[in-house]
Protein backbone atom coordinates (compact mmCIF):
# COMPACT_ATOMS: atom_id res chain seq x y z
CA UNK A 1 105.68 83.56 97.34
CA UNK A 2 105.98 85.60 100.55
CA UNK A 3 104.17 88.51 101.33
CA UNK A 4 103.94 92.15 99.74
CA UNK A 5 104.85 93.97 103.27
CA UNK A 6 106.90 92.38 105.93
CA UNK A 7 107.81 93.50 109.53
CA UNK A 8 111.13 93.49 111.07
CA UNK A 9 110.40 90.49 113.14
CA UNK A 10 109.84 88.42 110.13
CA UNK A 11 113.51 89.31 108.41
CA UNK A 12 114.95 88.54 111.48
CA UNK A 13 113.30 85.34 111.69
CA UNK A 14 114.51 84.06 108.36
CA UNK A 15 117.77 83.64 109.90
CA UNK A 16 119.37 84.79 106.67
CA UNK A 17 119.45 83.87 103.44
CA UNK A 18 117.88 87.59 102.06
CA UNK A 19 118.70 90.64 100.51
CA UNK A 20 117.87 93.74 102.40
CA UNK A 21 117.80 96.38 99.08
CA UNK A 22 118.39 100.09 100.23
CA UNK A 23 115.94 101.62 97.66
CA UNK A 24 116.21 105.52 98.59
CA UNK A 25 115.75 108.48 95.60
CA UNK A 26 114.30 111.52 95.88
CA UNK A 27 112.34 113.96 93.69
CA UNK A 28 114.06 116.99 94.69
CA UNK A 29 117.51 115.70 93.74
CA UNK A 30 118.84 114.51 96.66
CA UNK A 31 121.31 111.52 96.34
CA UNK A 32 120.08 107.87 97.50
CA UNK A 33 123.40 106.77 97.44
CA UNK A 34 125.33 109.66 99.44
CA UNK A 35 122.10 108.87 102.29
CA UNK A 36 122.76 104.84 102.02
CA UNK A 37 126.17 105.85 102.60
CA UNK A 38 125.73 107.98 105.34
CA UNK A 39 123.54 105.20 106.98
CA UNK A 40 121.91 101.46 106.52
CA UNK A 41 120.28 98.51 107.65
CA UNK A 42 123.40 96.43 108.18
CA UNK A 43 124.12 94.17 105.15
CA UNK A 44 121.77 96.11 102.72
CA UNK A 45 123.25 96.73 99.12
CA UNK A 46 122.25 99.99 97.38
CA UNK A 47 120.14 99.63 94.36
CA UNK A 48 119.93 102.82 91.98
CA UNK A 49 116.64 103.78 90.60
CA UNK A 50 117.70 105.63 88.06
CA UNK A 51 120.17 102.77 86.75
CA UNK A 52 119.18 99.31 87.43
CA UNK A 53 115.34 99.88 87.98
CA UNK A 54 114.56 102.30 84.78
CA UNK A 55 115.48 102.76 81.00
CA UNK A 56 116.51 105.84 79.21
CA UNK A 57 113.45 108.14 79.78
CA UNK A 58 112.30 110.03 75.82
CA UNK A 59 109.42 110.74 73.96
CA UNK A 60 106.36 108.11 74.39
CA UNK A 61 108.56 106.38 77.28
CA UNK A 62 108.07 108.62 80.88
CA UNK A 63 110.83 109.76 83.34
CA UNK A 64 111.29 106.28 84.65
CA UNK A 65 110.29 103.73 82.00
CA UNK A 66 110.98 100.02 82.79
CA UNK A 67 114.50 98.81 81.77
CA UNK A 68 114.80 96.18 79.69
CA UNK A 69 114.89 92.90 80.88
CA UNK A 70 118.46 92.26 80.10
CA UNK A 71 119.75 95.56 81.90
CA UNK A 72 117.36 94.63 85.27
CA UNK A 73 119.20 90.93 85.47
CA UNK A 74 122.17 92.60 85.08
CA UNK A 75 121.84 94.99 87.72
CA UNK A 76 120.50 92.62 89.95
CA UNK A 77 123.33 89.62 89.60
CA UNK A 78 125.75 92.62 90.09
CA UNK A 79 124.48 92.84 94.23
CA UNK A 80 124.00 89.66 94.65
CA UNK A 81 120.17 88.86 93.77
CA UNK A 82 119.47 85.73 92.06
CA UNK A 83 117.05 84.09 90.96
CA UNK A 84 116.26 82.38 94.14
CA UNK A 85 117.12 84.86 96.25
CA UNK A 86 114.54 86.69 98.92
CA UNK A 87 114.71 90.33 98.73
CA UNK A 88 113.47 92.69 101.28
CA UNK A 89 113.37 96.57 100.19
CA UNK A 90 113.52 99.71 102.11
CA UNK A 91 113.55 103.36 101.88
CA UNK A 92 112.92 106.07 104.25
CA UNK A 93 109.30 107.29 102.80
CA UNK A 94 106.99 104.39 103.67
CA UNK A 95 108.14 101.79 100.92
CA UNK A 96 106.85 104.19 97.90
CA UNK A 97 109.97 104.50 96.05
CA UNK A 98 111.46 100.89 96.87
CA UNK A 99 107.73 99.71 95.87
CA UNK A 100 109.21 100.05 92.31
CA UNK A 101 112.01 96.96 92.95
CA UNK A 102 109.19 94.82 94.77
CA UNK A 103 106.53 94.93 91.96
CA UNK A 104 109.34 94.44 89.56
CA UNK A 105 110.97 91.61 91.15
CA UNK A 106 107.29 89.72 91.79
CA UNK A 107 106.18 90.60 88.83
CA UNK A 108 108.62 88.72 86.96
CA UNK A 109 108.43 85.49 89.74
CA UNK A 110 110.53 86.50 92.06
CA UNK A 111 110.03 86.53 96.01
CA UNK A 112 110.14 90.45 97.46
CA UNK A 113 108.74 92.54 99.99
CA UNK A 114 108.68 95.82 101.65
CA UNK A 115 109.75 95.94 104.86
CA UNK A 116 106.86 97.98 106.81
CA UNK A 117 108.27 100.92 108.37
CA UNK A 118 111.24 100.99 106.35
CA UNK A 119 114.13 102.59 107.42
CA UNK A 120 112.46 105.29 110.15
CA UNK A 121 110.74 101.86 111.59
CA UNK A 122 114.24 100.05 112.01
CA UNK A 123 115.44 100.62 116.30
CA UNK A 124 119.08 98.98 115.47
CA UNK A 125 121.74 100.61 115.20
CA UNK A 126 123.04 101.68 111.18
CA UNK A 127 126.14 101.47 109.47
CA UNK A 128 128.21 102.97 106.92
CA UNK A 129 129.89 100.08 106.28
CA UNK A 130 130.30 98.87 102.57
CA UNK A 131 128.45 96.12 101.72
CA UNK A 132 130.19 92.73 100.42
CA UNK A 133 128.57 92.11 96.79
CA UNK A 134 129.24 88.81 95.22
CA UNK A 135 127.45 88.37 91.92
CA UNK A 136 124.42 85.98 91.41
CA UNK A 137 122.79 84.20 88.14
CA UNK A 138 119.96 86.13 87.80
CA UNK A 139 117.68 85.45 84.70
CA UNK A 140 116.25 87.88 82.39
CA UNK A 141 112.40 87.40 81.91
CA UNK A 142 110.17 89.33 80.33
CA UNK A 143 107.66 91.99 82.07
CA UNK A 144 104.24 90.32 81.86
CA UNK A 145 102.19 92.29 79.22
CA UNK A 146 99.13 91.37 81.85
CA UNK A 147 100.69 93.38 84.70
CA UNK A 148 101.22 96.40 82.49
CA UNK A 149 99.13 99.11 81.04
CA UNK A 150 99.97 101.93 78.33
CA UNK A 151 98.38 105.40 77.40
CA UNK A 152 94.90 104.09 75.77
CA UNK A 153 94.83 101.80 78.84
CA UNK A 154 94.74 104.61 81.13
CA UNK A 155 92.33 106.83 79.60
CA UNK A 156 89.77 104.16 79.19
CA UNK A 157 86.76 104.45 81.42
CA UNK A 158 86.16 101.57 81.43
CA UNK A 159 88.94 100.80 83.87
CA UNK A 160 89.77 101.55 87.38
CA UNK A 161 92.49 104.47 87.03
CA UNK A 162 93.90 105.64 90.10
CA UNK A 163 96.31 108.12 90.83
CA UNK A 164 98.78 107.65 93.45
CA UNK A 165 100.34 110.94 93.11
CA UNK A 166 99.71 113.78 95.90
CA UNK A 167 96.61 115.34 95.57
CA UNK A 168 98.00 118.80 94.98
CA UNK A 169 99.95 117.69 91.84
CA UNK A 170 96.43 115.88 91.13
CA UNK A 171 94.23 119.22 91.20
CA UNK A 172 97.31 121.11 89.24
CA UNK A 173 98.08 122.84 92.04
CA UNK A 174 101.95 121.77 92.49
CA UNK A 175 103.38 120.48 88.99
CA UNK A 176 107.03 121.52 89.10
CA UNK A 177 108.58 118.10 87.08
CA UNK A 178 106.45 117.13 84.09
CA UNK A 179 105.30 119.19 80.65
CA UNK A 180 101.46 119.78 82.50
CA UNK A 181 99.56 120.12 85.81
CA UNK A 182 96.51 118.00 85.92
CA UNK A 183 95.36 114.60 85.75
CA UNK A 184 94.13 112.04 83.40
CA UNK A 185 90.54 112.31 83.24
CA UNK A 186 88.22 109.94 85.11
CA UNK A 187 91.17 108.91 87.15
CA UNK A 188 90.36 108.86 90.97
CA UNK A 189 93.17 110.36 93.35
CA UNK A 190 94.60 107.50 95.30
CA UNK A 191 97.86 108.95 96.96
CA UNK A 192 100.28 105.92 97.53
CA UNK A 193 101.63 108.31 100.74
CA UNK A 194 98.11 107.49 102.43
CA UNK A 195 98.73 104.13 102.18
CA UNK A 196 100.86 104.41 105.46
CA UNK A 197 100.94 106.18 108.88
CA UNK A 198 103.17 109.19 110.04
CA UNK A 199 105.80 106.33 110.95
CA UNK A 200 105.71 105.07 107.16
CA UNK A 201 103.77 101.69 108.72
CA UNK A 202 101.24 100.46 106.28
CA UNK A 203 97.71 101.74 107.29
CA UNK A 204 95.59 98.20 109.08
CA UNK A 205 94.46 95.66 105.96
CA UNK A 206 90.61 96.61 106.74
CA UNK A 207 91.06 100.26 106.17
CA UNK A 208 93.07 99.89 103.23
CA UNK A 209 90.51 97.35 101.65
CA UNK A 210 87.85 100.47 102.58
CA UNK A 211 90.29 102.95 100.85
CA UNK A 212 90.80 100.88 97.71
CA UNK A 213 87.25 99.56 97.44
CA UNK A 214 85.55 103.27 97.82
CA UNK A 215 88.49 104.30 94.58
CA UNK A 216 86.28 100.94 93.00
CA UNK A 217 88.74 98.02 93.56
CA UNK A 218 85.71 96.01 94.11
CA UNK A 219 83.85 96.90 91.22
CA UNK A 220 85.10 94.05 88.95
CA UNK A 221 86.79 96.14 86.23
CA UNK A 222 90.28 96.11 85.88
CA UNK A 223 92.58 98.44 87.99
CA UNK A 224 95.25 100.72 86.17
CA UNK A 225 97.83 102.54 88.52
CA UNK A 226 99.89 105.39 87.52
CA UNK A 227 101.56 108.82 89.29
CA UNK A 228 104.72 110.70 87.59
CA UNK A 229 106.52 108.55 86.27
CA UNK A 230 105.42 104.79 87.44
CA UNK A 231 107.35 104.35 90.73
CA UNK A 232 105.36 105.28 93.56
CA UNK A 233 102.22 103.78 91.68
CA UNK A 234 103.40 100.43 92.51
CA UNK A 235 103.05 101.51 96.13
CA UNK A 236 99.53 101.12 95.34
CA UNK A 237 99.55 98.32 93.45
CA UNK A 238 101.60 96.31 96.19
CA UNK A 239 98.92 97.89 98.75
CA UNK A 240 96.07 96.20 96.44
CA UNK A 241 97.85 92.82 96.53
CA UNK A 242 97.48 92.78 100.57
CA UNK A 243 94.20 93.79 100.40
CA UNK A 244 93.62 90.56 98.62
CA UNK A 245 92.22 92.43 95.49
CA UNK A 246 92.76 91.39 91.88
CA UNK A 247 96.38 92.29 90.78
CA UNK A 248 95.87 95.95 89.10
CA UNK A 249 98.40 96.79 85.96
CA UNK A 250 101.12 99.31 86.15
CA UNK A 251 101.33 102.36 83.64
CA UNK A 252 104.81 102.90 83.55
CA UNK A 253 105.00 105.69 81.47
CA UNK A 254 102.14 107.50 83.54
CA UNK A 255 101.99 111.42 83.66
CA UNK A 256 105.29 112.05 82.59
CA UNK A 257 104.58 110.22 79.20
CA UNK A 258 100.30 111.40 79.40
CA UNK A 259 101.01 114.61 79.75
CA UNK A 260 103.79 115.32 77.04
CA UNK A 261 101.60 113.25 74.67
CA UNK A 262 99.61 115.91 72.53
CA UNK A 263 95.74 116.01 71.65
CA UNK A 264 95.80 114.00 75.31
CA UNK A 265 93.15 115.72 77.71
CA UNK A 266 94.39 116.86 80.72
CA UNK A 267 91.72 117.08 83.74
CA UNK A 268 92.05 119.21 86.83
């Protein structure tokens, strides 16, 4: 399987033969697609968070919940991912939103990466040019119940639990999207954000292996990552992998399904 993060050097040395996935979304509302469309890495297809990487959000399921299998092959055979296909994934915030189609795709076998730097780290020239999309056989699998974690999961302390929210939403200071401000209790604030420079390149391997073993990586119990709504926490989770850590488990319903849960503690 190849590697979590990749540099620019190493998609151009494939010589083709990849996918370069356009993963942009933002919080405020934004539009990934009006930004891919404004501007990409040549040949990159546009993949919609909201549609092919998440299901329909509701009670007990988070903002974002994983899709089901089915609707995931679907959306990838549609730009041309299959199931043998290399993809390489991009935004324009250090890899934490396009993080989401990387776990998912190696979580379920596939080979992906982030491209380090993302978008702000490519020197080419963009384009606005429409991508050609011919469909693939991609196969729906199951997500691995041992790469996933749900509510009881997360509040047990006996597991790592890490945060990879900003600490501000963390503390309660800045909660402007989900039911509470807070965090789960016992969890350790991890932001995913930190993970990378100010040019969105991923922080050197030994000082992310400090970061994550001071947040208890190393301890030996089993890692649990969450934020809002279980996208940027596989920013982390990716960021464990190439520390050579244990594999931690996602929470995919994470605070937006915590914190609308009632009787559920909320810690600031």
């Amino acid at each position: 399987m190849v590697p979590p993060v990749v540099d620019i050097a190493w998609v151009s040395g494939q010589g083709g033969g990849l996918v370069l996935a356009d993963v942009r979304w933002y919080l405020d509302g934004r539009s990934g697609r009006e930004a891919f469309e404004r501007g990409h890495l040549p040949g990159a297809v546009f993949v919609d968070l909201d549609n092919s990487l998440s299901g329909d959000p509701g009670a007990g399921r988070g903002r974002h919940p994983l899709p089901d299998p089915e609707v995931f092959a679907a959306g990838m055979s549609m730009l041309g991912i299959g199931d043998d296909t290399v993809v390489v994934a991009y935004d324009d915030q250090g890899g934490v939103i396009a993080a989401r189609l990387v776990w998912m795709l190696r979580a379920t076998g596939h080979d992906a990466a982030l491209l380090d730097g993302g978008l702000l780290g490519y020197s080419g020239p963009l384009t606005a040019d429409a991508p050609e999309e011919v469909p693939a056989h991609f196969t729906a699998r199951p997500w691995p119940s041992g790469l996933l974690a749900d509510i009881d999961d997360a509040s047990d302390p006996s597991n790592v639990v890490l945060d990879a929210r900003g600490r501000d939403r963390y503390h309660g200071h800045n909660e402007q999207v989900d039911p509470q401000a807070g965090h789960i209790p016992g969890a350790l604030s991890l932001p995913c954000r930190e993970n990378v420079d100010g040019d969105g390149f991923f922080l050197p391997v030994e000082v992310l292996r400090e970061r994550f073993a001071d947040a208890g990586a190393a301890s030996g119990k089993p890692v649990v990552s969450y934020c809002g709504s279980g996208v940027t926490a596989c920013h982390n989770l990716l960021a464990l992998e190439l520390c050579g850590f244990v594999p931690g488990r996602l929470y995919p319903g994470s605070w937006s399904e915590y914190s609308a849960t009632p009787g559920r503690p909320v810690a600031t």
